[in-house]
C-alpha atoms as a PDB file:
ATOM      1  CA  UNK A   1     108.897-111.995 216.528  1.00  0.00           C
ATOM      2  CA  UNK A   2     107.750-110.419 220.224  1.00  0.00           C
ATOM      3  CA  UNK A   3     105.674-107.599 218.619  1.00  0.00           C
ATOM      4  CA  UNK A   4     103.795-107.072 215.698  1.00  0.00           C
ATOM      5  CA  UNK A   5     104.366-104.223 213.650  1.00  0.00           C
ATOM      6  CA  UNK A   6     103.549-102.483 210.363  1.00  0.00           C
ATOM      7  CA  UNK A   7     103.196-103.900 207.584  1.00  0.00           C
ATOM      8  CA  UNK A   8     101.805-107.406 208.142  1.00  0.00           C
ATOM      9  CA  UNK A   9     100.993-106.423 211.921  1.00  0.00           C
ATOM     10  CA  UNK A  10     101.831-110.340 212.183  1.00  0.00           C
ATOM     11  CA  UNK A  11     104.542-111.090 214.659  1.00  0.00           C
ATOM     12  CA  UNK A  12     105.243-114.760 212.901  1.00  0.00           C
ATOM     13  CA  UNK A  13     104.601-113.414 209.211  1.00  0.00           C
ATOM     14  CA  UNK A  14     106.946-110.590 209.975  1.00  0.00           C
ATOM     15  CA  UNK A  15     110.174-113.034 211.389  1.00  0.00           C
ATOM     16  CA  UNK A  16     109.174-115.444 208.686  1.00  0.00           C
ATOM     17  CA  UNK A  17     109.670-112.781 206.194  1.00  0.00           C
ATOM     18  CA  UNK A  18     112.748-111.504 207.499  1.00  0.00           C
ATOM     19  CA  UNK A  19     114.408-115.191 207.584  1.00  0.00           C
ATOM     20  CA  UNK A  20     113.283-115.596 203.685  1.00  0.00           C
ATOM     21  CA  UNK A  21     115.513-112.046 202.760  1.00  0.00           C
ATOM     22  CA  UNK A  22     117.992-112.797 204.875  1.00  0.00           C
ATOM     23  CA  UNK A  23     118.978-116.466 204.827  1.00  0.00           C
ATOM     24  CA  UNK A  24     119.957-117.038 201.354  1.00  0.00           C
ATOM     25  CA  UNK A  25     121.986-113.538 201.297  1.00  0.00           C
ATOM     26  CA  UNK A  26     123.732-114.983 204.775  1.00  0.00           C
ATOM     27  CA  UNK A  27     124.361-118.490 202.585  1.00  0.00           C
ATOM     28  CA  UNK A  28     125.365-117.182 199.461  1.00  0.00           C
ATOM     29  CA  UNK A  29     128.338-114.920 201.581  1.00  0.00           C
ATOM     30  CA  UNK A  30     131.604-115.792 201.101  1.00  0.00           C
ATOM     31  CA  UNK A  31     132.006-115.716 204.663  1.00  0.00           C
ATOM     32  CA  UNK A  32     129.347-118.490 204.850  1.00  0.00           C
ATOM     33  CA  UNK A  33     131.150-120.340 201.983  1.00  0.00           C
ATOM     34  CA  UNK A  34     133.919-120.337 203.351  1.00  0.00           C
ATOM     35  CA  UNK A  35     133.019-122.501 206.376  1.00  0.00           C
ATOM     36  CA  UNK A  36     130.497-120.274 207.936  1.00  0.00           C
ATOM     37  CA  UNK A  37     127.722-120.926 210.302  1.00  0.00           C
ATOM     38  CA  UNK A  38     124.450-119.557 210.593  1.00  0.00           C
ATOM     39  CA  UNK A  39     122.628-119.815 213.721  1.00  0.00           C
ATOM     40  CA  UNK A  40     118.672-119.315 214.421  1.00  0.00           C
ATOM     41  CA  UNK A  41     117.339-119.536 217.912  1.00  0.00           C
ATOM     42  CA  UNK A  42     114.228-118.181 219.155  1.00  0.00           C
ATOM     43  CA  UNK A  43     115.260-116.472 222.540  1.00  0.00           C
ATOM     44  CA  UNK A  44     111.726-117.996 224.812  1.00  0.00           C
ATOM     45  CA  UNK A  45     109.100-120.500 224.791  1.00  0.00           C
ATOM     46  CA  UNK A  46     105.817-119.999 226.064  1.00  0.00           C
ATOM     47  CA  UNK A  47     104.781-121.618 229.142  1.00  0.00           C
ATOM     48  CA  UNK A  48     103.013-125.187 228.423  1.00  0.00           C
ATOM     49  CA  UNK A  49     101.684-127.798 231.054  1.00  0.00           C
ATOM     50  CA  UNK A  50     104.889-129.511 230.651  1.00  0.00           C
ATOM     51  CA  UNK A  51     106.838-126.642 231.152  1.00  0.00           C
ATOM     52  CA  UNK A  52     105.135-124.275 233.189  1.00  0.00           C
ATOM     53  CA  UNK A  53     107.850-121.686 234.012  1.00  0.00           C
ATOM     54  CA  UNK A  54     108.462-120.886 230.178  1.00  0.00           C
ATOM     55  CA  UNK A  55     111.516-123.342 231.026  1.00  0.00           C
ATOM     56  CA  UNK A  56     110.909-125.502 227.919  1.00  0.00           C
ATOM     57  CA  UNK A  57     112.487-126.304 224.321  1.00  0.00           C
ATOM     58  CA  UNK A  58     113.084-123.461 221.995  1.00  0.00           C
ATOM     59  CA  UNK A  59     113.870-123.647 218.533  1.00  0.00           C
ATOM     60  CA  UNK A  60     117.446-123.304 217.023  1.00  0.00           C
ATOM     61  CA  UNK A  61     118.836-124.269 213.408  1.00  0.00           C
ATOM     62  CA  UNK A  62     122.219-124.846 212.485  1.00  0.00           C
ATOM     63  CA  UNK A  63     122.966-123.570 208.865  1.00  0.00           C
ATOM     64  CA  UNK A  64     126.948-124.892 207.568  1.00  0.00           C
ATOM     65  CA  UNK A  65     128.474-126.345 204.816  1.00  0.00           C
ATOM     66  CA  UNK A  66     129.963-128.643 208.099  1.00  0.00           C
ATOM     67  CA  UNK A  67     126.134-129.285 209.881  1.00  0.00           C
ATOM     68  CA  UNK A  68     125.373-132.571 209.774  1.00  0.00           C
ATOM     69  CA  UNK A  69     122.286-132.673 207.602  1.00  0.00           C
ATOM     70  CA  UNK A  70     119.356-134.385 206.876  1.00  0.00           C
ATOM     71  CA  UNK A  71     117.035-133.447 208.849  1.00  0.00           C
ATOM     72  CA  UNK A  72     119.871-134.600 211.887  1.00  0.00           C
ATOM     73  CA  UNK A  73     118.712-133.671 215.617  1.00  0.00           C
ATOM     74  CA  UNK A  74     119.615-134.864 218.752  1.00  0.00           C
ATOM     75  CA  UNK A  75     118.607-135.232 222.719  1.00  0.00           C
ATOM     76  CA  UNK A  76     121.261-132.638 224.410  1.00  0.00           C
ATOM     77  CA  UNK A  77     119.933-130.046 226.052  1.00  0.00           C
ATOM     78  CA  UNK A  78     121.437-126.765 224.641  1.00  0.00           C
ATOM     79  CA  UNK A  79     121.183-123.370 226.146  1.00  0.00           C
ATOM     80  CA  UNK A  80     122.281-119.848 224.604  1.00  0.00           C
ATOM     81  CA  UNK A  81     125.197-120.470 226.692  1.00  0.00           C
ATOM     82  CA  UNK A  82     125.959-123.621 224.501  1.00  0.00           C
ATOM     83  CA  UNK A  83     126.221-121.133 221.728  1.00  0.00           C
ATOM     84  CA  UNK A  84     128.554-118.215 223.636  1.00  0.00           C
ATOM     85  CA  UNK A  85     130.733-121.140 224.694  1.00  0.00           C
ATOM     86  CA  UNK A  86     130.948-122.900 220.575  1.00  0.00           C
ATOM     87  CA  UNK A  87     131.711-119.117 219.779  1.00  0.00           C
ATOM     88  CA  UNK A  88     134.473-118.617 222.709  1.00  0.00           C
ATOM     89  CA  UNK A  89     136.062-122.184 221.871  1.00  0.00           C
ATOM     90  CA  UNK A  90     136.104-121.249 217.932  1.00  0.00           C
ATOM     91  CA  UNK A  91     137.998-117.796 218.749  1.00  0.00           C
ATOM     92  CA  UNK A  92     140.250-118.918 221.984  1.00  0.00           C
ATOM     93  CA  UNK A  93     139.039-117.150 224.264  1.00  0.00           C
ATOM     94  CA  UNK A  94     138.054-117.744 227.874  1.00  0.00           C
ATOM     95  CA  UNK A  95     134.659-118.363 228.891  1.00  0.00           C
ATOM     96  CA  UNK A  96     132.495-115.718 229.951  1.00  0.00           C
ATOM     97  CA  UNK A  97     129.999-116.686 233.014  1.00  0.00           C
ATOM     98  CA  UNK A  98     127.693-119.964 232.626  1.00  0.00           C
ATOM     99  CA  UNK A  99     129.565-120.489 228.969  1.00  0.00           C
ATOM    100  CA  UNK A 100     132.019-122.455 231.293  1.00  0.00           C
ATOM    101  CA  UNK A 101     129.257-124.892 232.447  1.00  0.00           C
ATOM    102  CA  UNK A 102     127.641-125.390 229.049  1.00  0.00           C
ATOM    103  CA  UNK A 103     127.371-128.245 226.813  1.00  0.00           C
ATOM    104  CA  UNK A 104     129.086-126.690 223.254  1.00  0.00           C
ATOM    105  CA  UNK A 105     127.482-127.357 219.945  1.00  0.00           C
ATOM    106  CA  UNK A 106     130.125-129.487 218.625  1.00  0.00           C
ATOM    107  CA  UNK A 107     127.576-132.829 218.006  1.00  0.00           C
ATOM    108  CA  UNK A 108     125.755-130.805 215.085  1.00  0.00           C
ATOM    109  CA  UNK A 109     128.589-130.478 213.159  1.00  0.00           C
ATOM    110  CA  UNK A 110     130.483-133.168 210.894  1.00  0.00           C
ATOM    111  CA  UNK A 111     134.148-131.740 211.890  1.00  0.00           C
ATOM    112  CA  UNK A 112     135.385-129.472 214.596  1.00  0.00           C
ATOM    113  CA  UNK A 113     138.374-127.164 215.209  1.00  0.00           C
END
């Protein structure tokens, strides 16, 4: 969603479109079934008055049989390190830079490992 490109030449109407293919194939995966997770983030914010070095909330959806659901959200402040370190802790392995520091994303789900 940086750049707009053919065909809609609409940067919002072209992720928007790509989520509505993608999503329920992603869903209806075994993979998925089977206890998957499907994570959306947006990767920046634009800078606001209340933000001012682009330093503010972004967007990110948890997709699970295991999320918690309707409509659930929360206060913690996440980072795309939160989601490296969910992903090391789900796999065993050792954290890889600021992953170590991070808060996981453990609260949006109903069980854990």
């Amino acid at each position: 969603m940086h750049n707009s490109c053919a065909p809609t030449n609409n940067k919002i109407r072209q992720g928007d479109d790509w989520l509505a293919e993608w999503v329920p194939k992603i869903t209806a995966s075994q993979a998925y079934q089977d206890g998957g997770v499907l994570l959306i983030t947006w990767d920046e914010a634009e800078p606001q008055l209340n933000c001012p070095l682009a330093n503010c909330p972004i967007g990110f959806i948890a997709l699970s049989p295991f999320a918690k659901g309707g409509g659930y959200t929360n206060e913690i402040a996440y980072t795309h390190s939160s989601t490296l370190r969910t992903v090391e802790e789900i796999f065993g392995v050792p954290y890889l830079r600021d992953a170590q520091n991070a808060t996981d994303l453990r609260d949006l789900f109903t069980t854990t490992l």
